[in-house]
Protein backbone atom coordinates (compact mmCIF):
# COMPACT_ATOMS: atom_id res chain seq x y z
CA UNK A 1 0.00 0.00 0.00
CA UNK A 2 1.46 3.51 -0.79
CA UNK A 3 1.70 5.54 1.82
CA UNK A 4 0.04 8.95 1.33
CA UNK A 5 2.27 12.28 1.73
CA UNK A 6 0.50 15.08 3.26
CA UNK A 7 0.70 18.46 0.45
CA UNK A 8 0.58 22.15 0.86
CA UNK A 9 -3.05 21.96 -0.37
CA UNK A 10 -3.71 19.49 2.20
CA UNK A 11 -2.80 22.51 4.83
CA UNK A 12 -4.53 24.83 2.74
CA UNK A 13 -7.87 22.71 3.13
CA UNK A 14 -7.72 22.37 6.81
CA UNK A 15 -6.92 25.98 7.35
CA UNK A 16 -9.82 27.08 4.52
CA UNK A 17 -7.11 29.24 2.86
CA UNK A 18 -5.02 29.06 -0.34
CA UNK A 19 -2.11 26.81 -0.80
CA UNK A 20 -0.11 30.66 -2.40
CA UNK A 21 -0.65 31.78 1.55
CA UNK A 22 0.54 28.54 3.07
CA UNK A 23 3.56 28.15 0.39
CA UNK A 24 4.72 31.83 1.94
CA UNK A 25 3.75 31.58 5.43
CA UNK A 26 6.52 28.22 5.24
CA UNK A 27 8.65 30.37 4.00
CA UNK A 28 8.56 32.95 6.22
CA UNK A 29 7.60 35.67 3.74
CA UNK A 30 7.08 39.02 5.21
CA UNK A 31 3.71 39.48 3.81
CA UNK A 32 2.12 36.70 6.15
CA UNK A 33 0.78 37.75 9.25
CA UNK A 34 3.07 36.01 12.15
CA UNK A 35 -0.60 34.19 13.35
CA UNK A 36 -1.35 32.80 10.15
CA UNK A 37 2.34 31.58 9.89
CA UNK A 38 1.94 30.22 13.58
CA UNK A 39 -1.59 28.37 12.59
CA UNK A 40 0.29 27.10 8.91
CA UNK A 41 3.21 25.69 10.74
CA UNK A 42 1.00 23.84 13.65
CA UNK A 43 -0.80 22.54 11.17
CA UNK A 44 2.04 21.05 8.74
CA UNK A 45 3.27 19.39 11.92
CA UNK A 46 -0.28 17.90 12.95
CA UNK A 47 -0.08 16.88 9.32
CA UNK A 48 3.29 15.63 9.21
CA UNK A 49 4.10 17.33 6.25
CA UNK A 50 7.67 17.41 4.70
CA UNK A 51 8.68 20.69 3.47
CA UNK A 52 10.15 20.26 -0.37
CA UNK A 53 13.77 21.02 -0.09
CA UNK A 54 14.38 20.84 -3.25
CA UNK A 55 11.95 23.71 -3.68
CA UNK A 56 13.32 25.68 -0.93
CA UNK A 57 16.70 25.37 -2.18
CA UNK A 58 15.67 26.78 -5.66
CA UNK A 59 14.36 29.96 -3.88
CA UNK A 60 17.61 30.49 -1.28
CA UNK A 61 20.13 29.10 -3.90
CA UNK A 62 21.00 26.66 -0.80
CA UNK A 63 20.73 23.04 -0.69
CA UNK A 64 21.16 22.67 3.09
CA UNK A 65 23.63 19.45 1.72
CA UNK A 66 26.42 18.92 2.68
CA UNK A 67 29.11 16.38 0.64
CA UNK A 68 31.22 13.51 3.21
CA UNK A 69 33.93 12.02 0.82
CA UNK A 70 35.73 9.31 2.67
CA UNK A 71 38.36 6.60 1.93
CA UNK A 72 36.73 3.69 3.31
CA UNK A 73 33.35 2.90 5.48
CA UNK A 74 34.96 0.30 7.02
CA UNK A 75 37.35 1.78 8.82
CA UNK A 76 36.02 3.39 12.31
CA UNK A 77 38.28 5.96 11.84
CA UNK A 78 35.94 7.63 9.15
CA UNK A 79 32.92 6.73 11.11
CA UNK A 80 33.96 8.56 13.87
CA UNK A 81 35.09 11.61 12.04
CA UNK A 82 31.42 11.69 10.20
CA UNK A 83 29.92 11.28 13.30
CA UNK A 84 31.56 14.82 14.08
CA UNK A 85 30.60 16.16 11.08
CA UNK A 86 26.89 14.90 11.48
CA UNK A 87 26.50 16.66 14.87
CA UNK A 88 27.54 20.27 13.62
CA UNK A 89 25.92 19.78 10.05
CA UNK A 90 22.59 18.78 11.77
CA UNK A 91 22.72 21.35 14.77
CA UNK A 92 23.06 24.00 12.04
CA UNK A 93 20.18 22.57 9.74
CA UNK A 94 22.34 20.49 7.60
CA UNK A 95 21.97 17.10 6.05
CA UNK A 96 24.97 15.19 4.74
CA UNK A 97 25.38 12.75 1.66
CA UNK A 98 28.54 10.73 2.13
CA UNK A 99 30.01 8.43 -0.42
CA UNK A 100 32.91 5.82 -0.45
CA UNK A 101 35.67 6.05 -2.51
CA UNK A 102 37.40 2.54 -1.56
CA UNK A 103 40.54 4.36 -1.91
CA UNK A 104 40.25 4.41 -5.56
CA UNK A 105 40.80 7.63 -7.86
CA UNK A 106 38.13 6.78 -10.21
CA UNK A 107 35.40 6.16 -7.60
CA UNK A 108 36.86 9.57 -6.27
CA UNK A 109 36.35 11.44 -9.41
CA UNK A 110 32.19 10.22 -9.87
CA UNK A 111 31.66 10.84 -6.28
CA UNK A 112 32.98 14.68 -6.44
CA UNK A 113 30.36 14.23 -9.52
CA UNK A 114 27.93 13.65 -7.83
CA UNK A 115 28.34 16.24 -5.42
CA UNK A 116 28.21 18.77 -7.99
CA UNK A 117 24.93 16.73 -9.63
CA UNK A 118 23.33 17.15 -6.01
CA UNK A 119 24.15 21.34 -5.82
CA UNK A 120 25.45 20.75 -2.45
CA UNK A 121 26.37 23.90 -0.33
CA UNK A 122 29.99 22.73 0.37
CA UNK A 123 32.08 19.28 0.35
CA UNK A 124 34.30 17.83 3.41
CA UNK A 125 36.68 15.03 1.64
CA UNK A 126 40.09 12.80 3.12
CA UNK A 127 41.88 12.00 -0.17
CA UNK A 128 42.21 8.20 -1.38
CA UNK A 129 45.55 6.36 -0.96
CA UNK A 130 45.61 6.22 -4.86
CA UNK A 131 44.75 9.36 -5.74
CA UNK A 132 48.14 11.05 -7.06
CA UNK A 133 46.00 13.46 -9.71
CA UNK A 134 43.92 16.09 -8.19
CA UNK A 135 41.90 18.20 -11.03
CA UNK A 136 38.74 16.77 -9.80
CA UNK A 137 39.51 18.91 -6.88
CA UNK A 138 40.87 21.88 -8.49
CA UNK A 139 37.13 21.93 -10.61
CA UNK A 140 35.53 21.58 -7.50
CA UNK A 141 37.29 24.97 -6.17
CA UNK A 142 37.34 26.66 -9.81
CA UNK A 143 33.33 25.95 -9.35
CA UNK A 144 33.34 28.10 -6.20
CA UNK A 145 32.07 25.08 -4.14
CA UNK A 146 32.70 25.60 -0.49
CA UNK A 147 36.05 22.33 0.20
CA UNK A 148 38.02 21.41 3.04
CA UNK A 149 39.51 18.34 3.69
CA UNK A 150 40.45 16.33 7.19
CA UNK A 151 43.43 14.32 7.98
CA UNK A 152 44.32 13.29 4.04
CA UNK A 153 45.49 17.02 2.90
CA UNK A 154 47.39 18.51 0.25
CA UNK A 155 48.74 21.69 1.22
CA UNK A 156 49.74 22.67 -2.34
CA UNK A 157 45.84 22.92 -3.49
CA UNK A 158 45.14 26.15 -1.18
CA UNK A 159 42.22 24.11 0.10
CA UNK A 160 41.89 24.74 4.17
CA UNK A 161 42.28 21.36 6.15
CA UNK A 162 42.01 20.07 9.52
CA UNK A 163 44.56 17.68 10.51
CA UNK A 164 46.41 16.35 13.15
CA UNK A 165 49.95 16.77 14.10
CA UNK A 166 51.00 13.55 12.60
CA UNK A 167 55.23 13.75 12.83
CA UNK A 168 54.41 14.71 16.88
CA UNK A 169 52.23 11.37 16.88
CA UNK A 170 54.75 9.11 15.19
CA UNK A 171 58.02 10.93 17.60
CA UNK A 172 55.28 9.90 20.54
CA UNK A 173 55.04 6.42 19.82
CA UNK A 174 58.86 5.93 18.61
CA UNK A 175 59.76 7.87 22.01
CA UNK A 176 57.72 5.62 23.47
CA UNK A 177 59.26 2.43 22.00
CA UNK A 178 62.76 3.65 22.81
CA UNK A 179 62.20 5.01 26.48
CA UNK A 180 61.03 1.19 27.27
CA UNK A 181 64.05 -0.08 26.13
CA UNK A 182 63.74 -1.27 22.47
CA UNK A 183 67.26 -1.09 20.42
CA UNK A 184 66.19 -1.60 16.98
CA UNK A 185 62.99 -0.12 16.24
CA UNK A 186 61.54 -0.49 12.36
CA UNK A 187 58.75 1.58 10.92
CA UNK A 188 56.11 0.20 8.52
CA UNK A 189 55.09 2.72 6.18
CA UNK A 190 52.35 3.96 3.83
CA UNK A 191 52.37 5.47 0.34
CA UNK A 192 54.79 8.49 0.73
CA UNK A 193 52.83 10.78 -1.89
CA UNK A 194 50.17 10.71 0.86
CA UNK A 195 51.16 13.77 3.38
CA UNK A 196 50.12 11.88 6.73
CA UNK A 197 52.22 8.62 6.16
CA UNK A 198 55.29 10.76 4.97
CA UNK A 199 54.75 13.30 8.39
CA UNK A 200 54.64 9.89 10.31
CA UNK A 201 57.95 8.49 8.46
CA UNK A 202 59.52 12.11 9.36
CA UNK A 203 58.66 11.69 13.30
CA UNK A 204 59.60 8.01 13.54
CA UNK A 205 63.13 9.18 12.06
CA UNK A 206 62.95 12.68 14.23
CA UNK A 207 62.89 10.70 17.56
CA UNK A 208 65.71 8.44 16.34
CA UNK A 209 67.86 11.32 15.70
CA UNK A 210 67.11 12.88 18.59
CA UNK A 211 68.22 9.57 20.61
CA UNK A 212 71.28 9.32 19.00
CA UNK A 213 69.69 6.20 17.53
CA UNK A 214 70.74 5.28 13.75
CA UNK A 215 68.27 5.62 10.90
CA UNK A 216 68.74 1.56 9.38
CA UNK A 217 66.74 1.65 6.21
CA UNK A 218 66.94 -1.96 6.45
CA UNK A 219 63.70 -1.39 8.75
CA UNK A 220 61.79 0.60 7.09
CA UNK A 221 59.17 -1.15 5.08
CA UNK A 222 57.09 0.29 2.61
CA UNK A 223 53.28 -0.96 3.06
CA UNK A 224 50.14 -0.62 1.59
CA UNK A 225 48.17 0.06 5.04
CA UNK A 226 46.67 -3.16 5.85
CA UNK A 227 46.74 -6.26 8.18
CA UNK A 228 48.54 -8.11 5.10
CA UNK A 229 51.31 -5.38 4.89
CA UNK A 230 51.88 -6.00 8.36
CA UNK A 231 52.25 -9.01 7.93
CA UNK A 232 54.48 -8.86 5.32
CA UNK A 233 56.90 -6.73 6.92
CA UNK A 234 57.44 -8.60 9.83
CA UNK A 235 58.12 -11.87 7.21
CA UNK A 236 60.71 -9.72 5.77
CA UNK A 237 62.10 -8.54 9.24
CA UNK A 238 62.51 -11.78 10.91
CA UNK A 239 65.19 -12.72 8.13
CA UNK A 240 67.46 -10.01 8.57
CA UNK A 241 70.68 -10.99 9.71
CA UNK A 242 70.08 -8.48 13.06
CA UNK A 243 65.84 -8.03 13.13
CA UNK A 244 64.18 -5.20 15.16
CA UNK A 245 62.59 -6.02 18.51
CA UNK A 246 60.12 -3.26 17.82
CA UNK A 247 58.06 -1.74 14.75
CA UNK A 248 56.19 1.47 15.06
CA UNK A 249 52.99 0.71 12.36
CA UNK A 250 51.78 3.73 9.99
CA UNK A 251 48.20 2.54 11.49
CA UNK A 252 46.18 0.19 13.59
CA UNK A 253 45.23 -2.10 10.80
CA UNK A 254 49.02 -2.76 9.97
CA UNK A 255 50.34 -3.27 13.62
CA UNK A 256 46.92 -6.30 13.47
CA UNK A 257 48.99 -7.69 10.93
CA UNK A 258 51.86 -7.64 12.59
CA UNK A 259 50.26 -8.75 16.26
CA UNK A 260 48.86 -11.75 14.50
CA UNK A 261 52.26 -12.76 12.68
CA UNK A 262 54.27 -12.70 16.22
CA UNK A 263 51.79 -14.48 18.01
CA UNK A 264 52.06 -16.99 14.94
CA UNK A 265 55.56 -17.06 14.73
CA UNK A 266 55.44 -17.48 19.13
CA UNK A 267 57.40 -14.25 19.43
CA UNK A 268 56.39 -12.62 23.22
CA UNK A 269 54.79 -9.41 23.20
CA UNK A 270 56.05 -6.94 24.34
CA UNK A 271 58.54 -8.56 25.89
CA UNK A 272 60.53 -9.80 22.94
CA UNK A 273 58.47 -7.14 20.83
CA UNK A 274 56.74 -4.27 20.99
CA UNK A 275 54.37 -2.90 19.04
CA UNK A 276 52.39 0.56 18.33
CA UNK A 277 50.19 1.74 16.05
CA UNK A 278 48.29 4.93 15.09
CA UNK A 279 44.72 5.85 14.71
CA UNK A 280 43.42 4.40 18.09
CA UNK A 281 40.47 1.67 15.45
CA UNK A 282 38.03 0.31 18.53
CA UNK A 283 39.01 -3.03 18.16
CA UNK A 284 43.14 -2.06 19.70
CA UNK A 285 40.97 -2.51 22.93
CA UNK A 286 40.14 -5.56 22.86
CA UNK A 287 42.90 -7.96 21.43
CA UNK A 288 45.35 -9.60 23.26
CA UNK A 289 47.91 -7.77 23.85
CA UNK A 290 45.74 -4.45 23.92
CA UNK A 291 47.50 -2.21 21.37
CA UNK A 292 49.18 0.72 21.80
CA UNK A 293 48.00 3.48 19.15
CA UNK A 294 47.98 7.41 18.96
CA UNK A 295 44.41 8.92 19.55
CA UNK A 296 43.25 11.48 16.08
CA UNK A 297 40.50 12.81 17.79
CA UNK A 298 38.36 12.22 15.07
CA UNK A 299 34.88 13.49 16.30
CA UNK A 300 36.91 16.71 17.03
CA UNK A 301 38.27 16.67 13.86
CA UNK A 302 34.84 15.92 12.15
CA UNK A 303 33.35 18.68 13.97
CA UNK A 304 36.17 21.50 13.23
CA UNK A 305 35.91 21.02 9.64
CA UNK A 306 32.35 21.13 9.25
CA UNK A 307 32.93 24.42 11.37
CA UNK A 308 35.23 25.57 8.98
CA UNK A 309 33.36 24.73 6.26
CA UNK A 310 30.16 26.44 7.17
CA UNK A 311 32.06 29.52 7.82
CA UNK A 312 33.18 29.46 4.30
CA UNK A 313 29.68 29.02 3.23
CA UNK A 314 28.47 31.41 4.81
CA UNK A 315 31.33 34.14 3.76
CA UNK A 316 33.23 34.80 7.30
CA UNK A 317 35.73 32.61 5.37
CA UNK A 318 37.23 33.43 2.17
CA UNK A 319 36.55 30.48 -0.43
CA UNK A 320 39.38 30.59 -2.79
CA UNK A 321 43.19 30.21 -1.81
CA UNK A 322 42.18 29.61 1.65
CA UNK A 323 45.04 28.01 3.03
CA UNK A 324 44.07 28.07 6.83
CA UNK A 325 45.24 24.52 8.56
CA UNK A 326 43.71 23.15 11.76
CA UNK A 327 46.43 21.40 13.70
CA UNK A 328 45.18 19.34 16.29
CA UNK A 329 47.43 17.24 18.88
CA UNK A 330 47.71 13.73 19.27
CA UNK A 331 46.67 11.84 22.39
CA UNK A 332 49.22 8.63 22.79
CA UNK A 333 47.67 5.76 24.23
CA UNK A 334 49.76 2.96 25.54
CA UNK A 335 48.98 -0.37 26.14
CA UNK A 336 49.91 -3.93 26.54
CA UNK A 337 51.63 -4.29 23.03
CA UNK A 338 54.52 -1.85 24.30
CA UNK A 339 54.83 -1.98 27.87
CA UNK A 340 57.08 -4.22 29.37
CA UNK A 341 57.12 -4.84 32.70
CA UNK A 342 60.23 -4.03 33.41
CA UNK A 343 62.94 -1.88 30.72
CA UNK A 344 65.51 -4.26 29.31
CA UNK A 345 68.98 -3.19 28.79
């Protein structure tokens, strides 16, 4: 059975007026007396009628839309950081249409697409791991639609971002690594034309330096960001004539790979090996050992670029060449997969 939607006329009826004087009492126009507009809006909700947006937004030149791009829906990562931008879009009369781009330029490229197909007011985005061309996002700003991006940035694009401090994260947990005693300390990293896994290769090698401990490229692996890559790296680290007896991951999902391959290979952690990661995924909890990780603050992040973003829409921001960057600091967490019990010399 189709369910029937309540219309303007409908109103109009039960009020014994015209649907013209209901269609601008909804839209608050000045000609409607504020008690009609009071008896027109009690009414629609009594009703439970749906005002057209997509009329609205032809008279206001607003959509009330806002755009989510995001790498990946499975990570929680993302979830969390739309969950911030839900909370500010929605307390300021937003609604937001997120799409997926599986880390994949091409799925990139349709969903900016369909952004523009949808008018919305502005688009939030995090970059895909594979994305190394960037006009889609140059024709988004040469459109004059409202961008920022969170966490995945590139600052040559003079597109604002919100980030976090990711070369203070990776010195945190490679400080970490080395104040409980770990000689040899390796670094699985991501693809280096992505900003946020070449900050995090930066810190790794900032605290090593600053420890007067040597920079072995022998351990430093180059990953794709997944349990597999962990995995992988820790095959490849195991056969080196002197292996590490730590690895600080580019991400959670990596230091699961390489959690799982120690355990395999019977390799005590942390007390033959420690491990930390970065992103602070829900499940580092709950393994065994808990994993160590660096905290984002990702509904803070969500909710400071949707900030940023309506202030852009709404002109206290300039829209073009807009360079402004939203640092924010990361929040180390360690756990079982780094802390020994006692420091080994």
């Amino acid at each position: 059975m189709a369910l029937y939607r309540t219309t303007i006329a409908d109103i109009a009826r039960q009020l014994n007026t015209t649907a013209a004087t209901v269609s601008r009492a909804l839209n608050n126009h000045p000609g409607i007396s504020e008690e009609t507009k009071k008896n027109v809006l009690k009414t629609a909700e009594k009703l439970n009628y749906n005002h057209n947006r997509i009329a609205s937004s032809l008279r206001s030149g607003k959509t009330h839309v806002i755009g989510v791009m995001i790498p990946s829906a499975e990570i929680n990562f993302f979830g969390s950081v739309v969950h911030g931008i839900e909370n500010i879009a929605n307390r300021n009369g937003y609604n937001v249409l997120i799409y997926q781009s599986n880390e994949k330029w091409e799925h990139e490229v349709k969903g900016m697409e369909t952004f523009i197909s949808a008018r919305v007011d502005g688009i939030i985005a995090s970059i895909a791991k594979e994305t190394v061309d960037y006009s889609h996002y140059t024709e988004v700003k040469k459109r004059g639609i409202p961008l920022v991006f969170f966490d995945r940035a590139n600052d040559e694009l003079g597109i604002p971002s919100v980030v976090i401090d990711d070369y203070l994260g990776a010195y945190f947990a490679t400080e970490h690594l080395i104040l409980q005693g770990y000689h040899r300390i390796a670094h699985i990293s991501g693809q280096q034309h992505i900003k946020i896994f070449n900050d995090r290769m930066k810190g790794y090698m900032g605290a090593l330096q600053n420890y007067h401990m040597p920079i072995d490229q022998e351990l430093i692996y180059t990953g794709s960001v997944s349990i597999e890559s962990g995995r992988m790296a820790i095959d490849r680290f195991l056969q080196l004539p002197n292996p590490p007896d730590a690895v600080f991951a580019v991400e959670d999902f990596t230091a699961l790979g390489v959690i799982k391959e120690l355990k395999e290979r019977k390799i005590d952690i942390p007390d033959e090996f420690g491990v930390v990661g970065f992103a602070a995924e829900m499940f580092g909890e709950h393994i065994t050992p808990s994993l160590s990780t660096i905290d984002q603050q990702t509904i803070l992040m969500g909710s400071e670029a949707t900030k940023l973003l309506l202030e852009i829409i709404s002109g206290k921001e300039p829209a073009l060449n807009n360079n402004k960057k939203i640092i924010l600091q990361p929040l180390p967490i360690f756990r079982s997969s780094s802390q020994r019990q006692k420091v080994i010399d």
